[in-house]
C-alpha atoms as a PDB file:
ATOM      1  CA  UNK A   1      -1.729  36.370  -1.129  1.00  0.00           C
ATOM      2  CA  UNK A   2       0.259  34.345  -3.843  1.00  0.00           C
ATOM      3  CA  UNK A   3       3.334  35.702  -4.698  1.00  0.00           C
ATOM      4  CA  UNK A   4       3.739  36.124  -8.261  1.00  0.00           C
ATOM      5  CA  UNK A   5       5.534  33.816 -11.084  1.00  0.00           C
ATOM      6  CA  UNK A   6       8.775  35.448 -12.220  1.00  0.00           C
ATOM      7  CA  UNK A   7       9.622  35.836 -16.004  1.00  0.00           C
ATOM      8  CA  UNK A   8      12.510  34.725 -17.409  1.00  0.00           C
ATOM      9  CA  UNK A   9      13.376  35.631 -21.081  1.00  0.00           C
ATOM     10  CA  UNK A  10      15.049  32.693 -21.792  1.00  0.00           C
ATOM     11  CA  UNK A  11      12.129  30.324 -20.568  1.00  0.00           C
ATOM     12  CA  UNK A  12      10.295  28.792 -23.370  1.00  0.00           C
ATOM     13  CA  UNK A  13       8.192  26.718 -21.490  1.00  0.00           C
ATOM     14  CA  UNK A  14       9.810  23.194 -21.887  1.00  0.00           C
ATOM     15  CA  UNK A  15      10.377  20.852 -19.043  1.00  0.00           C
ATOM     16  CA  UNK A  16      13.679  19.162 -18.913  1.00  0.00           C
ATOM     17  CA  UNK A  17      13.346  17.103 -15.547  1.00  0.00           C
ATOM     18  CA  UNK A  18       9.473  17.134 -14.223  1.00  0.00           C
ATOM     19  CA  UNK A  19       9.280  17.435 -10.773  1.00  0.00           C
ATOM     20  CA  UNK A  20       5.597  15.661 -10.481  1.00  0.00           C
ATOM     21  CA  UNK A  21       6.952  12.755  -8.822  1.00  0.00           C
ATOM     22  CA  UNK A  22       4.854  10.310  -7.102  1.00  0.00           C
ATOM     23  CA  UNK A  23       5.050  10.398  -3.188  1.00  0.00           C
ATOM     24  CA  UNK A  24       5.914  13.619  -3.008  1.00  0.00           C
ATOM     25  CA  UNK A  25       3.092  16.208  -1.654  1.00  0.00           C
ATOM     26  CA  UNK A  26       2.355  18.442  -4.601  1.00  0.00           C
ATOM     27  CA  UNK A  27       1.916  14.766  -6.620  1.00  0.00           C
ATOM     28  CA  UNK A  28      -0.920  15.699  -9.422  1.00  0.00           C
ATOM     29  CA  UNK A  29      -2.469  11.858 -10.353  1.00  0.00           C
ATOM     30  CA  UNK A  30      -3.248  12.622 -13.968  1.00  0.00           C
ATOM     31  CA  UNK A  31      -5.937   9.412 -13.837  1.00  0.00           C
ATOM     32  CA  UNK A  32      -7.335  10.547 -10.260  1.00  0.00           C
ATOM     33  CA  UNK A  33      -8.619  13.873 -12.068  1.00  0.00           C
ATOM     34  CA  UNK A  34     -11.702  11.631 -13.610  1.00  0.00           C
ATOM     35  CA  UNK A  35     -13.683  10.304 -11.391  1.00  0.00           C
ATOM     36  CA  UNK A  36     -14.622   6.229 -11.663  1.00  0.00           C
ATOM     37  CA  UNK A  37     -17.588   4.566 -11.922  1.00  0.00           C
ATOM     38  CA  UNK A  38     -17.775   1.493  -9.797  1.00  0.00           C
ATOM     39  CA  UNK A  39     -20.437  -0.699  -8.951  1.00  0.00           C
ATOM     40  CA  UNK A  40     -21.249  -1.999  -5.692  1.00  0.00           C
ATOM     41  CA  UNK A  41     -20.942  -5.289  -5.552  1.00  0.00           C
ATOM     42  CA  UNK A  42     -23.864  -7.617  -3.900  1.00  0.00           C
ATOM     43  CA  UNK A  43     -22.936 -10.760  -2.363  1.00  0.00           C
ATOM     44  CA  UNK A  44     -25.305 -13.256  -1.447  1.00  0.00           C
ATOM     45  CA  UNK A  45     -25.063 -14.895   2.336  1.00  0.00           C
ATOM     46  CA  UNK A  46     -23.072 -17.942   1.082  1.00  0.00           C
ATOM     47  CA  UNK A  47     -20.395 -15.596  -0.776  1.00  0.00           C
ATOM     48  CA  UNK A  48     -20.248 -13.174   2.507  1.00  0.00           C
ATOM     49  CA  UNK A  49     -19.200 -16.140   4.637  1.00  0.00           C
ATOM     50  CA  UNK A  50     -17.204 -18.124   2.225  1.00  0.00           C
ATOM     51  CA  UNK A  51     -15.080 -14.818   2.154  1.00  0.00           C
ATOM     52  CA  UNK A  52     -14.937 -13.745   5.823  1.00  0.00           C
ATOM     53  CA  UNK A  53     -14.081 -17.613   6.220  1.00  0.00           C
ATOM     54  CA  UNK A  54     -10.965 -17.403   3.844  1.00  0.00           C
ATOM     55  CA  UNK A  55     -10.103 -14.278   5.529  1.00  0.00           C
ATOM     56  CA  UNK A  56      -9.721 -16.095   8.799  1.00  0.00           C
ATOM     57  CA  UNK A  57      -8.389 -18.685   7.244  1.00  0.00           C
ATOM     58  CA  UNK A  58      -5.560 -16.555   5.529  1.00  0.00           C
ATOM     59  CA  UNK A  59      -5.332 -14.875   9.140  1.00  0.00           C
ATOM     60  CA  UNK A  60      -4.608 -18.109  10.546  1.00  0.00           C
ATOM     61  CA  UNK A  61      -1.749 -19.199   8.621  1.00  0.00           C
ATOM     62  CA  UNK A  62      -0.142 -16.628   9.039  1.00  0.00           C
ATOM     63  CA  UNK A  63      -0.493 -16.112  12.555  1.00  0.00           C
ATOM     64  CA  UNK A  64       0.310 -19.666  12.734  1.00  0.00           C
ATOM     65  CA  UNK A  65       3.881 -19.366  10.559  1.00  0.00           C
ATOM     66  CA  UNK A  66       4.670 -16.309  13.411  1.00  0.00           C
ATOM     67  CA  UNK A  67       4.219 -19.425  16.188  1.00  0.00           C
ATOM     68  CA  UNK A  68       5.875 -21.823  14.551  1.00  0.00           C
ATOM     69  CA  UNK A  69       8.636 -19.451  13.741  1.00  0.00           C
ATOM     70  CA  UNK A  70       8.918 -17.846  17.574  1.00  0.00           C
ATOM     71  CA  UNK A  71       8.968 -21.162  18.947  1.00  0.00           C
ATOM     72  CA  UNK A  72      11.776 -22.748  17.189  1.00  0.00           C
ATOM     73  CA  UNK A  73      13.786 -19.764  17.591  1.00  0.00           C
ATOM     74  CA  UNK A  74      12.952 -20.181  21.233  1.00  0.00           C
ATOM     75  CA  UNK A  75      13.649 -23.964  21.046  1.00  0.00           C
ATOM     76  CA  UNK A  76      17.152 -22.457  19.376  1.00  0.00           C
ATOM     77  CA  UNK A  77      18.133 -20.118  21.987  1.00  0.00           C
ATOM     78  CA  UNK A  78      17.640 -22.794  24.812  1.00  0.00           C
ATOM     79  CA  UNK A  79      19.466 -26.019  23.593  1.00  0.00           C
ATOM     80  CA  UNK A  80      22.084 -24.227  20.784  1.00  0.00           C
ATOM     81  CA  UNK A  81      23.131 -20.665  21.546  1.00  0.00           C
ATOM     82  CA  UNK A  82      22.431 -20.380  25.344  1.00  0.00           C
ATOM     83  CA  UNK A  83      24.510 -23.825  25.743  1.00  0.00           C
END
């Protein structure tokens, strides 16, 4: 059972500081009310692997600058700080 809305008589409806504010759970998306019509979109066999390969690709890179990175600090640690 909801509890009812109390009246004020000094209310005149007006809102001074709205508290729909994004991130918060009672957040009402004004734009997620109508719903969007996408298409699907078909990629050919080519396009499919050209973009899982750029994925990996992208993957790699940055799995490689985590290397790279964990290793000098490593290289640091043993001939700088732990001197």
């Amino acid at each position: 059972m909801r509890k009812k809305k109390k009246q004020y008589d000094d209310d005149d409806g007006r809102v001074i500081a709205p508290m729909n504010v994004e991130g918060m759970p009672w957040y009402v998306n004004e734009r997620s009310k109508q719903p969007e019509k996408s298409e699907k979109i078909k990629l050919t066999k080519e396009e499919n692997r050209a973009f899982v390969r750029g994925v990996l690709f992208a993957i790699l890179i940055s799995c490689g600058v985590f290397v790279v990175a964990f290793t000098l600090f490593l290289l640091f640690c043993d001939f700088v700080w732990l001197r």
